[in-house]
Structures are given as structure tokens and as C-alpha cells.
N, C-alpha and C. Protein backbone atom coordinates (compact mmCIF):
# COMPACT_ATOMS: atom_id res chain seq x y z
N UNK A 1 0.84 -1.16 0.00
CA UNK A 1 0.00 0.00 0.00
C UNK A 1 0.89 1.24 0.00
N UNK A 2 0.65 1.89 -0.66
CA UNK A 2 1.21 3.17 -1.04
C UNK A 2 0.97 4.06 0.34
N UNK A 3 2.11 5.56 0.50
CA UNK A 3 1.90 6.02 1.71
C UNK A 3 0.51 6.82 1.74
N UNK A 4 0.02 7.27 -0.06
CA UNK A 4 -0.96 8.51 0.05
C UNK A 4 -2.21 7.64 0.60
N UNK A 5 -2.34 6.40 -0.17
CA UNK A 5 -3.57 5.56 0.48
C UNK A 5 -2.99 4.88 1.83
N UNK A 6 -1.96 4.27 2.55
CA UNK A 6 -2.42 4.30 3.86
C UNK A 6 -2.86 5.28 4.51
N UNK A 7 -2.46 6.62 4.20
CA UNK A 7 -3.05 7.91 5.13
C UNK A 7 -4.34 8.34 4.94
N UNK A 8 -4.71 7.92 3.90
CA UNK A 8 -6.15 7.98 3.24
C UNK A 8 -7.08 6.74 4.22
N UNK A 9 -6.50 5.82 4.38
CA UNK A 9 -6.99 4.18 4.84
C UNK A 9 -7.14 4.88 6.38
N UNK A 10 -6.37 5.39 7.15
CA UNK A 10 -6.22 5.82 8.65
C UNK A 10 -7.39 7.17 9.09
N UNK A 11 -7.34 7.91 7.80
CA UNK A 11 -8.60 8.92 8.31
C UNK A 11 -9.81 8.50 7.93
N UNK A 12 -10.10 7.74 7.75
CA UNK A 12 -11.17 6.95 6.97
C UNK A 12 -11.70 6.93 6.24
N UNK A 13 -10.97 7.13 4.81
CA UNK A 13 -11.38 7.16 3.88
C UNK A 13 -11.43 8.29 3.47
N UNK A 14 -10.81 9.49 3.94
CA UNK A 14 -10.95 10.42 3.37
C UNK A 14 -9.45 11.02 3.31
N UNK A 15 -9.31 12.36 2.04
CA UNK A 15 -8.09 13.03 2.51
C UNK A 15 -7.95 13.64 3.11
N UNK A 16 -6.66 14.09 3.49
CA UNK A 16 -6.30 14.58 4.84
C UNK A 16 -6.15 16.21 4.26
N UNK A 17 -6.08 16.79 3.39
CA UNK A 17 -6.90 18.27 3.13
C UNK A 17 -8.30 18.52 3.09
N UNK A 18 -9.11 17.45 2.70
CA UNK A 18 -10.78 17.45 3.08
C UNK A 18 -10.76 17.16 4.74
N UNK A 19 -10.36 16.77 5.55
CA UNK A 19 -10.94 16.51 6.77
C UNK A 19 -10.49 17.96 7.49
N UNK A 20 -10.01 18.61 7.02
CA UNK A 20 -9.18 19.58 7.75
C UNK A 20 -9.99 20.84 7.50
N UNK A 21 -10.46 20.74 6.22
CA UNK A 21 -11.70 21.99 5.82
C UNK A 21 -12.98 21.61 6.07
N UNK A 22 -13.82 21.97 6.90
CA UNK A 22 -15.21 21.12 7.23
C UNK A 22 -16.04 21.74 5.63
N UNK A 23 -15.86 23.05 5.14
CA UNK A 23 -16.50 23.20 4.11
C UNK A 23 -15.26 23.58 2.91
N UNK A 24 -16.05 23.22 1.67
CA UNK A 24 -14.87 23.51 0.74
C UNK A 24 -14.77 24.59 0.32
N UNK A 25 -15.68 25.85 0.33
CA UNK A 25 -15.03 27.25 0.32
C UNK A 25 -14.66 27.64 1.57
N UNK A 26 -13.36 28.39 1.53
CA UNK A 26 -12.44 28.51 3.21
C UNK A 26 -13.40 30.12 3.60
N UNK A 27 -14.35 30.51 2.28
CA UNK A 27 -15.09 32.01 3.23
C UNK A 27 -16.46 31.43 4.68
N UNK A 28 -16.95 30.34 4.22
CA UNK A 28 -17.55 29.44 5.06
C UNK A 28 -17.05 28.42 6.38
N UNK A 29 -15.72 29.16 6.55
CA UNK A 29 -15.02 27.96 7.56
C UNK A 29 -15.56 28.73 9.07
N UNK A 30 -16.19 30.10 9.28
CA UNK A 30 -16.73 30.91 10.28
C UNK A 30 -17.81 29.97 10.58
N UNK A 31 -18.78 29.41 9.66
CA UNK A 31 -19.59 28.67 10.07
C UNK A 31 -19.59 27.51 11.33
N UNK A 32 -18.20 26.84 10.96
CA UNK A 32 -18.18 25.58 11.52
C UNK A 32 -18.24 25.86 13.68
N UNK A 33 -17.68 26.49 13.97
CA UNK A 33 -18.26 26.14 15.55
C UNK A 33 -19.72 26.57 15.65
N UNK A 34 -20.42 27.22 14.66
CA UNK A 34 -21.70 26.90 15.04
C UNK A 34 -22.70 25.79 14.32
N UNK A 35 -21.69 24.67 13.76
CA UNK A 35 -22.45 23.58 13.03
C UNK A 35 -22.58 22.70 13.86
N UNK A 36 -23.65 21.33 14.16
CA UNK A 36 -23.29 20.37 14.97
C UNK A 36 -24.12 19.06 14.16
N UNK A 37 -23.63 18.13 14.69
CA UNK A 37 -24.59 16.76 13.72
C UNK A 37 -25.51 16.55 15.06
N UNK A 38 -26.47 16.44 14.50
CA UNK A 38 -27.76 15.72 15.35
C UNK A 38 -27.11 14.42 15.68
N UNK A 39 -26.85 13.26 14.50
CA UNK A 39 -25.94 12.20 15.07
C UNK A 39 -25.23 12.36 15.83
N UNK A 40 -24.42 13.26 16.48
CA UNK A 40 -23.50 13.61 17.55
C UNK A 40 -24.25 13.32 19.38
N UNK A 41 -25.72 13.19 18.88
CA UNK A 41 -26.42 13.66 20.49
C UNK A 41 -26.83 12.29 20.96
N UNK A 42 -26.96 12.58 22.01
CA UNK A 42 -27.34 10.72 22.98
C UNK A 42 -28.88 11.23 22.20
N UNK A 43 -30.12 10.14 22.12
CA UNK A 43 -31.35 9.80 21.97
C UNK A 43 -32.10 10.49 22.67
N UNK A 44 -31.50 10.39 24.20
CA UNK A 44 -32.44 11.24 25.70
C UNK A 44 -32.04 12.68 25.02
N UNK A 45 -31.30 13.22 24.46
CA UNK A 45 -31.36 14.80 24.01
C UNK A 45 -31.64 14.78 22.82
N UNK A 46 -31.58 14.30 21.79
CA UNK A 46 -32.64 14.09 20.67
C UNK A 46 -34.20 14.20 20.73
N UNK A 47 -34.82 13.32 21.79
CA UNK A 47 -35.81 13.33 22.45
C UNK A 47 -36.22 14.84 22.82
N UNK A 48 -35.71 15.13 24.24
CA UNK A 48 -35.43 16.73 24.44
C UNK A 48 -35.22 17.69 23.42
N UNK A 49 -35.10 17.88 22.35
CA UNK A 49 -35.01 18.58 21.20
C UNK A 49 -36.17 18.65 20.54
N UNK A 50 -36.79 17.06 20.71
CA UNK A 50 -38.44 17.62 19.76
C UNK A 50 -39.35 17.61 20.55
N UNK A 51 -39.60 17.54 22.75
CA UNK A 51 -40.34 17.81 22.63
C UNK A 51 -40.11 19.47 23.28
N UNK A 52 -39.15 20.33 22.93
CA UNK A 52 -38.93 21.50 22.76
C UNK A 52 -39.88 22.13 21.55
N UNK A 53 -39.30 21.65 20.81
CA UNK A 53 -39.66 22.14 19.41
C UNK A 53 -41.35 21.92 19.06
N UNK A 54 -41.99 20.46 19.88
CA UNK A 54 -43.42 20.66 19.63
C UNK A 54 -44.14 21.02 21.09
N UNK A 55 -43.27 21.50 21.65
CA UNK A 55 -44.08 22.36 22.92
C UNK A 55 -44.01 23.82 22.12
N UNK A 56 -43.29 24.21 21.14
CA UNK A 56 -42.98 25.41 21.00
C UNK A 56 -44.22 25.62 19.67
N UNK A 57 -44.32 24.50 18.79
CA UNK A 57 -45.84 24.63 18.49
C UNK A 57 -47.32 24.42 18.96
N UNK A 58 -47.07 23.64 20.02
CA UNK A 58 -48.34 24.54 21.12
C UNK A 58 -48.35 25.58 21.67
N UNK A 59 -47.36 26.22 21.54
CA UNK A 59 -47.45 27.74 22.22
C UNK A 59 -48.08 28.56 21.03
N UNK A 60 -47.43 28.02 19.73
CA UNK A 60 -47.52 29.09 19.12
C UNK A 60 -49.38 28.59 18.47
N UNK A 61 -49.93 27.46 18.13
CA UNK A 61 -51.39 27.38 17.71
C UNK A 61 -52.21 27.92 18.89
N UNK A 62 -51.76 27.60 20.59
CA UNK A 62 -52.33 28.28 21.94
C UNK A 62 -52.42 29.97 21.39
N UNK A 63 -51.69 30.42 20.52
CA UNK A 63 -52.03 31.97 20.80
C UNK A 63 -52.45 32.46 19.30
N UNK A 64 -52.24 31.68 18.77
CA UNK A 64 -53.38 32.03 17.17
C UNK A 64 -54.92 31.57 17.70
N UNK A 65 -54.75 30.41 18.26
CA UNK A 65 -56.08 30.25 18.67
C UNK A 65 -56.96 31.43 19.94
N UNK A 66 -56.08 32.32 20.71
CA UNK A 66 -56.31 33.01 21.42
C UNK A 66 -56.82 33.92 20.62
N UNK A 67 -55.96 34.65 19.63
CA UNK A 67 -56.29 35.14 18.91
C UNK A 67 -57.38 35.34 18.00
N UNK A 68 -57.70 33.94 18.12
CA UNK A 68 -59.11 33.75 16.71
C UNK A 68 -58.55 33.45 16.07
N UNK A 69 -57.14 33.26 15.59
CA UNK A 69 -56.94 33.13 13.92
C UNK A 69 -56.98 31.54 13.74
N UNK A 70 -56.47 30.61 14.88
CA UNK A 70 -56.18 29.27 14.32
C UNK A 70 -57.17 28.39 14.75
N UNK A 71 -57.23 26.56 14.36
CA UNK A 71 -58.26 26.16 14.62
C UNK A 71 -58.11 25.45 16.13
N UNK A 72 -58.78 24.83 16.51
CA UNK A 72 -58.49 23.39 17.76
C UNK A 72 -57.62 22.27 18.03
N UNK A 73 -57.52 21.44 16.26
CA UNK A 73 -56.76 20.80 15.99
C UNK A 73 -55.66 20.43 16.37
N UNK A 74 -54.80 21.73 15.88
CA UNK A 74 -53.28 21.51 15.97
C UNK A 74 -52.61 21.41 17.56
N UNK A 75 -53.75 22.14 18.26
CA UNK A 75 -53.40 23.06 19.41
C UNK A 75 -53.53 21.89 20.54
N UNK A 76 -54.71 21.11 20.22
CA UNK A 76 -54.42 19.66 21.03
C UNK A 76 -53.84 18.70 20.71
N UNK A 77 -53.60 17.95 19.40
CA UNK A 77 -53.15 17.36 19.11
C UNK A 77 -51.31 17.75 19.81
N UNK A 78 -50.73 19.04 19.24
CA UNK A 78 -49.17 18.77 19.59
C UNK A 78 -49.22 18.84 21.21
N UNK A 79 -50.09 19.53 21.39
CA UNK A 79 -49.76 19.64 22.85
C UNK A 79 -49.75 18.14 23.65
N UNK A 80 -50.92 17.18 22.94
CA UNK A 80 -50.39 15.76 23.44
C UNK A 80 -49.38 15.40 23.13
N UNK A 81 -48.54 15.31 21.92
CA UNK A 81 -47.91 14.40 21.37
C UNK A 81 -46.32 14.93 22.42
N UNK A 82 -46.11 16.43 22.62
CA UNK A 82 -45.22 17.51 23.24
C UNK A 82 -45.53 16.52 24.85
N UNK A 83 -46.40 16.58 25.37
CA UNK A 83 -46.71 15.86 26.68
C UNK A 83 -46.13 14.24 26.30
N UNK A 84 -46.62 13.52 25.65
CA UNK A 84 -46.18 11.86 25.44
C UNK A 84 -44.56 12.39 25.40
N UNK A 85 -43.76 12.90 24.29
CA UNK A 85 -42.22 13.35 24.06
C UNK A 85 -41.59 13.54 25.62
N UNK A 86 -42.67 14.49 26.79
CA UNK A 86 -41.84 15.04 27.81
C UNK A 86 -41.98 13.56 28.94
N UNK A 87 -42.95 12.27 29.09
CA UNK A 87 -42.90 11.51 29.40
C UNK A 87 -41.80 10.69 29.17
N UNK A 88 -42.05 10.82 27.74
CA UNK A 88 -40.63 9.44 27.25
C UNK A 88 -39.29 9.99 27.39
N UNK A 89 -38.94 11.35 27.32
CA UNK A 89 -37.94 11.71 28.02
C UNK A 89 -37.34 11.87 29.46
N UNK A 90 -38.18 11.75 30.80
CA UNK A 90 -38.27 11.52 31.76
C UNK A 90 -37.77 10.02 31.87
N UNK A 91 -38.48 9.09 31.38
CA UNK A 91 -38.50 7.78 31.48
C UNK A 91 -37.44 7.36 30.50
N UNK A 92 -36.75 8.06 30.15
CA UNK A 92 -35.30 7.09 28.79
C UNK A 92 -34.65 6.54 29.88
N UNK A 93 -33.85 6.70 30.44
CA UNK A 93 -33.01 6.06 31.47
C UNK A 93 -33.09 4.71 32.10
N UNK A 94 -34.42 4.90 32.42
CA UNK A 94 -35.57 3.25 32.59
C UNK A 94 -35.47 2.70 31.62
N UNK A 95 -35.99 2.75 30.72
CA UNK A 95 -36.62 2.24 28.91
C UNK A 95 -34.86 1.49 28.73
N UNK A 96 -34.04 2.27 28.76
CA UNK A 96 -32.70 1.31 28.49
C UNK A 96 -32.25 0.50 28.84
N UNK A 97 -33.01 0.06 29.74
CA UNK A 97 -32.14 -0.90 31.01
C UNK A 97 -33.31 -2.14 30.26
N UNK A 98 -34.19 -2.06 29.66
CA UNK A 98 -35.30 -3.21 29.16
C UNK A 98 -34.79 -3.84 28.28
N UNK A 99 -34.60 -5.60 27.79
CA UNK A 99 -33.78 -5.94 26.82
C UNK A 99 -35.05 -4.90 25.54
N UNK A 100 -34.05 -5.01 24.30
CA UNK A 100 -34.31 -4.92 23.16
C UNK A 100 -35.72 -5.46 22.47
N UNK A 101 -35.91 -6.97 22.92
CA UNK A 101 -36.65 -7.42 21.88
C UNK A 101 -38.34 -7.41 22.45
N UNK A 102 -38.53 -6.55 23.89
CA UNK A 102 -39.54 -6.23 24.47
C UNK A 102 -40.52 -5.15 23.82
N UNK A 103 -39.31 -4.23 23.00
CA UNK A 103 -39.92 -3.43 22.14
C UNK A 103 -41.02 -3.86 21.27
N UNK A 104 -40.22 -4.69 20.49
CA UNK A 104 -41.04 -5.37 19.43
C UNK A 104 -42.01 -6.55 19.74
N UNK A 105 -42.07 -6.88 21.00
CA UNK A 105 -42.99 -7.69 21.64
C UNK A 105 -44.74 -7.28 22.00
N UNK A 106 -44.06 -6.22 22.64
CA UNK A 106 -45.44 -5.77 23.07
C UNK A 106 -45.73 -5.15 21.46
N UNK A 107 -45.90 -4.57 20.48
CA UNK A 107 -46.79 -4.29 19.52
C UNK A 107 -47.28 -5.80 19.05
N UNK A 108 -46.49 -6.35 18.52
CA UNK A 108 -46.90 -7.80 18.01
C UNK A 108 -47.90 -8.64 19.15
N UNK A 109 -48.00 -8.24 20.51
CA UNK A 109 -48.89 -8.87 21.31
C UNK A 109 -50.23 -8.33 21.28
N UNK A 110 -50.02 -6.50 21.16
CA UNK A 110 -51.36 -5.95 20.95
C UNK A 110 -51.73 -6.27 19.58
N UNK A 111 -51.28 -6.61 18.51
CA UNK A 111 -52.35 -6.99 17.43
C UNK A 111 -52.66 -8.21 17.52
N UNK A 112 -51.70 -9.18 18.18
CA UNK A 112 -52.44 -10.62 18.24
C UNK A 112 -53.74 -10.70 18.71
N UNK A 113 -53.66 -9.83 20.39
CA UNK A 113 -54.75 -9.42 21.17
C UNK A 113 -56.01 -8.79 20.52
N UNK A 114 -55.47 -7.99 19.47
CA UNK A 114 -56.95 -7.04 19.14
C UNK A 114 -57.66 -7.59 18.26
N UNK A 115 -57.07 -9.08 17.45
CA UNK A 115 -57.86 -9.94 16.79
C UNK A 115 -58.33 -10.93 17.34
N UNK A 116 -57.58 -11.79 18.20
CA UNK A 116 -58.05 -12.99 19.20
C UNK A 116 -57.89 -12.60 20.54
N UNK A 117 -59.01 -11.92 21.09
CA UNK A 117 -58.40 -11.53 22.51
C UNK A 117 -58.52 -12.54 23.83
N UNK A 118 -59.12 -14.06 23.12
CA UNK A 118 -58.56 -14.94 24.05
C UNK A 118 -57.07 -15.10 24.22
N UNK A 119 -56.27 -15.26 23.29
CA UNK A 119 -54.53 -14.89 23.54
C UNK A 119 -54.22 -14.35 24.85
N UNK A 120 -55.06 -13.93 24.88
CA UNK A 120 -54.52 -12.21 26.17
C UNK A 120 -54.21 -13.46 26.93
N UNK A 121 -54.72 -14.45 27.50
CA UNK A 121 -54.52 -14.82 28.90
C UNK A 121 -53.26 -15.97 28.74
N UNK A 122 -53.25 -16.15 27.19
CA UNK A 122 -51.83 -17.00 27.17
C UNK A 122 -50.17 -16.19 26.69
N UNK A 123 -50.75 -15.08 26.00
CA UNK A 123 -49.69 -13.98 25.40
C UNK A 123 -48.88 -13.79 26.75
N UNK A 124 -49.98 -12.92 27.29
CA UNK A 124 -49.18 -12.00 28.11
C UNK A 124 -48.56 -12.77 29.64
N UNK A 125 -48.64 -14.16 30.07
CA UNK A 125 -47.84 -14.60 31.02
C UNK A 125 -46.49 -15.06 30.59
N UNK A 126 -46.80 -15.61 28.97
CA UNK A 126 -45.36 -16.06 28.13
C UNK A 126 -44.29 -14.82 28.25
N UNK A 127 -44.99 -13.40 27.69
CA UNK A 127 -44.20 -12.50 27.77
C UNK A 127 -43.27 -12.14 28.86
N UNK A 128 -44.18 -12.08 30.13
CA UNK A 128 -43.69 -11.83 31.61
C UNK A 128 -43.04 -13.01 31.74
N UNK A 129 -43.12 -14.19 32.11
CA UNK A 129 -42.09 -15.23 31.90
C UNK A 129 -40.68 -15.04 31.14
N UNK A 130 -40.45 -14.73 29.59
CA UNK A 130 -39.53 -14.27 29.06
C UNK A 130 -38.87 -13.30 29.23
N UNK A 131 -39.36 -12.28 30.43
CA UNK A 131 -39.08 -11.16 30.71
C UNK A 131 -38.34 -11.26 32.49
N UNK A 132 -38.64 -12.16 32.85
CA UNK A 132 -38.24 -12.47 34.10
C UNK A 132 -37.32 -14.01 34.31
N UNK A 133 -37.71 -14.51 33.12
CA UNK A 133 -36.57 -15.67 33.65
C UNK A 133 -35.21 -15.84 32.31
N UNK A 134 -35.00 -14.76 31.70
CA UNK A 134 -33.86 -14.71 31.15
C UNK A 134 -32.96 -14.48 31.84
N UNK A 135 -31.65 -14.88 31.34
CA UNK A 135 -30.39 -14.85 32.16
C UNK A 135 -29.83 -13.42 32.43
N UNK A 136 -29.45 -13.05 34.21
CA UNK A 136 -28.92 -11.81 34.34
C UNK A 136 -27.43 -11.68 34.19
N UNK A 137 -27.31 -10.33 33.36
CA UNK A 137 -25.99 -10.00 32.72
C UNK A 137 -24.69 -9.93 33.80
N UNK A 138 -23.53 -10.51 33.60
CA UNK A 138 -22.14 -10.60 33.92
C UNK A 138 -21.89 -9.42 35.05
N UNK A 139 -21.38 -9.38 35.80
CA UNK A 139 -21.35 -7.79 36.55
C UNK A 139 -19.89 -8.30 36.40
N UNK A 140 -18.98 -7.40 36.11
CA UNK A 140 -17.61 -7.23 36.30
C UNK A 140 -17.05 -7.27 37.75
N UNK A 141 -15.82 -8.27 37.67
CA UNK A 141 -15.39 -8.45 38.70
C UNK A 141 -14.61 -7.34 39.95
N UNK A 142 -15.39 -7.47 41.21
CA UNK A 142 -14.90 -5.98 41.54
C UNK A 142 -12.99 -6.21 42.23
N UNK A 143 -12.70 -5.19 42.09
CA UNK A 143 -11.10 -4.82 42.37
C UNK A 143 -10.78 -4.81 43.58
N UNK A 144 -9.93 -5.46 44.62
CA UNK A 144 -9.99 -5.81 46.02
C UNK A 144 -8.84 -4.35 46.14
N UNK A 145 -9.37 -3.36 47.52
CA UNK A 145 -8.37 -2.49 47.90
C UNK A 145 -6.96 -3.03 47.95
N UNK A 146 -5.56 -2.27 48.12
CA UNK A 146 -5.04 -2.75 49.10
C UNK A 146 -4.77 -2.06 49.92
């Protein structure tokens, strides 16, 4: 391997004059400390970001509608969805600690349920069973003072 492509291979794939300019005209390089990637943020502040942003459109249909100008609609609707967002952000911390495949459990149980809702009484003890007698994770061995 040549030296220009190992150094190319080490920044990942890119060159090492592109990684160094975040934009390719240098009159736009003022921009960059106020750029950020959304990919950059944990989920729990992702979360926090929209239900900012749709509390901030219930404020704003709350005062068109004060106004007279707007309808009912919007004004309850975000304001629930802004309330569900400020729940599930409260509760992320919890929600992580749940395996993975609980997610996708419980929807697939409520449609089993909402077509055969005799299931219910065999679904949902299998679930809790699978949920309580899987194996608990490794705790790292702790470090004796000396």
C-alpha cells in the first residue's frame, strides 16, 4: 500500500486536506463552531429537542387560537404528542435498562390481542415469563483495595 492511500486508509477514507476543511469554500469555515450533527447527540437529548420544538408549536397554535386566527386541531393534538415526548424523556433512562426485543414484543402482542383476545390470557404470562426468567448480565469483577 502506497503512503498517500495508507493515510487515506487511517482517516477513513478520506483526505487529509478534506478533513481539515469542514466546508470547501475557506469564506464558510466561520460557520463551523456553530455547526453540529444531530448524530452527535445521545437519543435522551434528541428526544429533548423535539419535545422542545413541539411544545414550542403549542405555544404558538395556543395563541393564534387566542387570537381567533387558528383552529383546535393543531393546538391539542401537539400539545399531546409535546406531553407523550416530555414523558418518554423523563422515562429514557428506565426504557434502556429493558432488553431490546420487548420493544417489538409488546406491539406484536397488541395486534395478536386485538384480533383474538382470548390470547390475552396465554400472550401475556409467556411474555412476563420471558421477561423475568432470562439470564442476568455478567457484573464485572470488583477490584480488592489494598
Amino acid at each position: 500500500m502506497s503512503g498517500d492511500r495508507r493515510q487515506k486508509a487511517e482517516n477513513g477514507g478520506q483526505d487529509s486536506e478534506r478533513r481539515k476543511k469542514p466546508y470547501g469554500n475557506p469564506f464558510f469555515s466561520f460557520l463551523s463552531p456553530l455547526t453540529f450533527s444531530l448524530y452527535s447527540l445521545t437519543t435522551r437529548q434528541r428526544i429533548g429537542i423535539a419535545t422542545i420544538l413541539v411544545f414550542g408549536l403549542a405555544g404558538i397554535s395556543y395563541g393564534l387560537a387566542w387570537a381567533g386566527i387558528g383552529s383546535d386541531l393543531p393546538r391539542g393534538g401537539s400539545l399531546r404528542i409535546a406531553l407523550a415526548l416530555f414523558f418518554l424523556w423523563l422515562a429514557w433512562p428506565d426504557l434502556e435498562q429493558f432488553p431490546r426485543w420487548i420493544f417489538t414484543t409488546i406491539p406484536l402482542v397488541l395486534i395478536l390481542v386485538a384480533f383474538w383476545p382470548k390470547l390475552l390470557f396465554v400472550i401475556v404470562p409467556l411474555v412476563f415469563l420471558l421477561l423475568f426468567l432470562q439470564p442476568k448480565k455478567a457484573k464485572p469483577p470488583r477490584r480488592r483495595k489494598k
